[in-house]
Protein backbone atom coordinates (compact mmCIF):
# COMPACT_ATOMS: atom_id res chain seq x y z
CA UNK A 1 0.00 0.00 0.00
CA UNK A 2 2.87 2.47 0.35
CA UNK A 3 4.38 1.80 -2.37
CA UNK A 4 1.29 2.44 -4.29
CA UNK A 5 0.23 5.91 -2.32
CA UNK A 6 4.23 6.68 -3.53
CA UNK A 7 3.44 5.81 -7.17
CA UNK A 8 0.12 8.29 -7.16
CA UNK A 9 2.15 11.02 -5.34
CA UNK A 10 5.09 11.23 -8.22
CA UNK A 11 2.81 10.64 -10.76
CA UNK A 12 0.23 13.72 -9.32
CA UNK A 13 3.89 16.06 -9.11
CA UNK A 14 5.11 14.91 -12.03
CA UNK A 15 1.62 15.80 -14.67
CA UNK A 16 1.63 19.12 -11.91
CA UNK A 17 4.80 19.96 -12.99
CA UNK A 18 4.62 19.40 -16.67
CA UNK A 19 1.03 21.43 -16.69
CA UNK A 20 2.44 24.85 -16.07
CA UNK A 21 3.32 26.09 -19.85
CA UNK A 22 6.59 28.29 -20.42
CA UNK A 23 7.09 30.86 -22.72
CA UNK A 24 8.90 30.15 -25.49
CA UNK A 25 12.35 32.86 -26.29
CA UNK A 26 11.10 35.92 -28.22
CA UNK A 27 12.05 36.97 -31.25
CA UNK A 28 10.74 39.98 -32.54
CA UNK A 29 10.79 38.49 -36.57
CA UNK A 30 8.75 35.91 -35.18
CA UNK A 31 6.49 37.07 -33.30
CA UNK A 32 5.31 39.93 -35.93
CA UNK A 33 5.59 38.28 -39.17
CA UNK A 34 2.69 39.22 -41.03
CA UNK A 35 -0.48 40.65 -39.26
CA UNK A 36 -0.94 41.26 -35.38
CA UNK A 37 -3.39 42.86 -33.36
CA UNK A 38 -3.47 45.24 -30.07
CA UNK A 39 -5.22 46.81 -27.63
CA UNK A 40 -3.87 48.98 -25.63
CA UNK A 41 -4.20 51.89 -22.80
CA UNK A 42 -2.73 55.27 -21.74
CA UNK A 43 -2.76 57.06 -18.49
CA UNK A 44 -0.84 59.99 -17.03
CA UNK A 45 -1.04 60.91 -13.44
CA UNK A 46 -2.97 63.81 -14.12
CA UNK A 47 -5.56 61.46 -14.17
CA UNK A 48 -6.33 61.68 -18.27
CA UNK A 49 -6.12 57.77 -20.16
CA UNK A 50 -6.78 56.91 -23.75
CA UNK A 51 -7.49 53.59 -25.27
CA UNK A 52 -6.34 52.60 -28.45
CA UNK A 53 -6.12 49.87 -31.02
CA UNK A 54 -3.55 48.79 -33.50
CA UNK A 55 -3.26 46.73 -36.52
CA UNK A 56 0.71 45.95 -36.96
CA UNK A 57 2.31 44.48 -40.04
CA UNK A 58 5.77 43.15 -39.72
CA UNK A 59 8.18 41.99 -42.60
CA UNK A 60 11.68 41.74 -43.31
CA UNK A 61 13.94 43.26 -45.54
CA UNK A 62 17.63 41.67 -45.09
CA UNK A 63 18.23 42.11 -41.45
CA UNK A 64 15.60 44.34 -40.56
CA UNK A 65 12.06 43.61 -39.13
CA UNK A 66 9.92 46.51 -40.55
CA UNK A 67 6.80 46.87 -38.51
CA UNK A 68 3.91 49.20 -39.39
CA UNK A 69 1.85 50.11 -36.72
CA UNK A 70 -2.09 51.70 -37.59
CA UNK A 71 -3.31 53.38 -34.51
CA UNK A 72 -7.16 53.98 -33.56
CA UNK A 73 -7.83 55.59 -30.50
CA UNK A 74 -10.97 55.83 -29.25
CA UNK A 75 -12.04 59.10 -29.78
CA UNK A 76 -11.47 58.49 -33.58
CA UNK A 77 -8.56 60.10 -34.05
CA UNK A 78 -5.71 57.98 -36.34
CA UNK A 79 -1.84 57.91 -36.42
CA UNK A 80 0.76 55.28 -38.54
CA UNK A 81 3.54 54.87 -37.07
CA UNK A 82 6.59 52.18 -38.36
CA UNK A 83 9.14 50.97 -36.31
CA UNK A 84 12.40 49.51 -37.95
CA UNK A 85 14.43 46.81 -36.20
CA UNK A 86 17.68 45.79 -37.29
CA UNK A 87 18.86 42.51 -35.91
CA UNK A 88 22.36 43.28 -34.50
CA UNK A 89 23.08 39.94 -32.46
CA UNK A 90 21.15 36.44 -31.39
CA UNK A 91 19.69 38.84 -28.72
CA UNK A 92 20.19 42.69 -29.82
CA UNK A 93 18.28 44.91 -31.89
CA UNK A 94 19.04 49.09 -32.79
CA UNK A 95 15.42 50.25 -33.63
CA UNK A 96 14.22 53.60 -34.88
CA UNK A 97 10.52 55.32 -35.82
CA UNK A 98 9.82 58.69 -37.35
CA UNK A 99 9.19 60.31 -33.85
CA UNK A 100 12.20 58.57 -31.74
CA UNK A 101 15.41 60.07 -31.38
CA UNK A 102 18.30 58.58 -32.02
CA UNK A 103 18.29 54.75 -31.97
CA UNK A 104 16.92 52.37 -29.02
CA UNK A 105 19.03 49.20 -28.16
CA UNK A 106 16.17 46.18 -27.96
CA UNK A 107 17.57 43.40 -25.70
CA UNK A 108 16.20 40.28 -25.40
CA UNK A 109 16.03 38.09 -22.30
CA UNK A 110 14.31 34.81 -22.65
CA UNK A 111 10.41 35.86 -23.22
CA UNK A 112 11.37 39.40 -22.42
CA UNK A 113 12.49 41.91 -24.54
CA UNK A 114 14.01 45.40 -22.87
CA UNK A 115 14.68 48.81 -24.53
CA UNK A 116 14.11 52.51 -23.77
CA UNK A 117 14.06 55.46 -26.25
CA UNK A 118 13.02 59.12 -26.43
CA UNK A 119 9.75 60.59 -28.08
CA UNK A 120 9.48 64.11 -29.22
CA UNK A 121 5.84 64.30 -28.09
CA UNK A 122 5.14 67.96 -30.47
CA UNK A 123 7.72 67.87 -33.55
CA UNK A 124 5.68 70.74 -34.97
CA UNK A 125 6.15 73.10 -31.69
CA UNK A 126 8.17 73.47 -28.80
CA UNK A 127 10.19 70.32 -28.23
CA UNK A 128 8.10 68.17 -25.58
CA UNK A 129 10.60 65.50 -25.08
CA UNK A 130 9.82 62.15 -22.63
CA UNK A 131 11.36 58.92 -22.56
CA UNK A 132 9.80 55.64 -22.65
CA UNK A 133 11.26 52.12 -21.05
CA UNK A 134 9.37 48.90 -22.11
CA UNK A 135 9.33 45.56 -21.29
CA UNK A 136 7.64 43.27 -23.49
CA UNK A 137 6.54 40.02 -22.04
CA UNK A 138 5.72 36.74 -24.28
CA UNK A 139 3.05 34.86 -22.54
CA UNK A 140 3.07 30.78 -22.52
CA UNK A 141 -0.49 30.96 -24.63
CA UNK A 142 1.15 33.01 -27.10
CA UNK A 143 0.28 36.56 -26.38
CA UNK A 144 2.62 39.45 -25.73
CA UNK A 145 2.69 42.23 -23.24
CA UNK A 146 4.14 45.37 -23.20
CA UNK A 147 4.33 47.57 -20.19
CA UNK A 148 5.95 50.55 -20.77
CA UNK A 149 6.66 53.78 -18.17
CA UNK A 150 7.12 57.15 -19.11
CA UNK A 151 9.61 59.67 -17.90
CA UNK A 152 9.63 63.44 -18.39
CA UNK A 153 12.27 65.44 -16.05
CA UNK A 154 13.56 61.94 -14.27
CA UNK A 155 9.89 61.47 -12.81
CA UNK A 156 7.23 58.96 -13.47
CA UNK A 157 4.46 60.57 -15.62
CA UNK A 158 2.57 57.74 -17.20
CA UNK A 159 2.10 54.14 -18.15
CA UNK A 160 1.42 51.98 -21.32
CA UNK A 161 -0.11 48.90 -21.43
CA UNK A 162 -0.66 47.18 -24.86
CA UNK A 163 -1.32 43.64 -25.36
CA UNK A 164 -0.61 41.88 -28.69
CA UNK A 165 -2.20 38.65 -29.85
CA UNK A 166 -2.34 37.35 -33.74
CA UNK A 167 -5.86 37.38 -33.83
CA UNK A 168 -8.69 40.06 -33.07
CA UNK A 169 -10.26 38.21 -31.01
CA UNK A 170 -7.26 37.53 -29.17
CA UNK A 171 -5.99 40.96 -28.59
CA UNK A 172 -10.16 41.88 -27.93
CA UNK A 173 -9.91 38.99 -25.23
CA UNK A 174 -6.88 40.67 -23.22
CA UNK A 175 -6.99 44.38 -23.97
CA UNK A 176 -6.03 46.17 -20.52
């Protein structure tokens, strides 16, 4: 009988153990090949937030991932946006968009993906400069998630979330 009540005890830990899903290692080419979907939120600690969605399309050219971003916030205004990601290492990336400055180093770690870059929030008037620093997160199921902060004058002034899925109704079923 104890040898029995053994057996069911490593059997039980082992299926527990083999239940829990991990993320797979992200890779930016892979993950936004062709079409992708997000939904996402804004909110400043002034108290003002904005929801948005966005249809991306990613391809390469050579060594670069070139992803178009179509924004739809929900107060019907629209922006485009298109990062460019060249692939400088197994784990690196030097990415630039029409409203960053400079370059941003993208580092991978794993599921996660690090990298911080500054926004010129008013290229048509006074310089209104901020820096973002996002984390995207691949999720076991598939799904990624990007939490990003933003800094004006060394403080904390708001927060991103956008989660990306491949489907609609994937990015519909986590939007923050």
């Amino acid at each position: 009988m104890p040898r029995i009540l053994l057996a069911f005890s490593l059997m039980f830990f082992a299926f527990s153990a083999g239940s829990h899903a991990q993320p797979r290692d992200l890779r930016l080419e892979e993950f936004f090949k062709g079409r992708t979907y997000a939904y996402g939120w804004f909110g400043a600690i002034n108290g003002s937030s904005r929801r948005f969605r966005v249809v991306l399309d990613g391809r390469m050219s050579g060594q670069t991932l070139i992803l178009r971003e179509a924004f739809e916030y929900e107060d019907g205004e629209k922006d485009v946006k298109t990062w460019r990601f060249r692939k400088t290492g197994p784990k690196t990336y030097l990415g630039t968009r029409e409203d960053v400055i400079g370059e941003t180093l993208v580092t991978l770690d794993g599921p996660n993906a690090y990298f911080a870059y500054e926004v010129n929030l008013t290229p048509k008037g006074a310089p209104t400069i901020v820096h973002f620093s996002d984390t995207l997160a691949l999720q076991a199921d598939g799904t990624l998630l990007n939490t990003a902060w933003v800094w004006r004058w060394g403080l904390p002034v708001a927060r991103v979330n956008v989660n990306f899925a491949r489907t609609e109704a994937g990015a519909k079923a986590i939007r923050p």
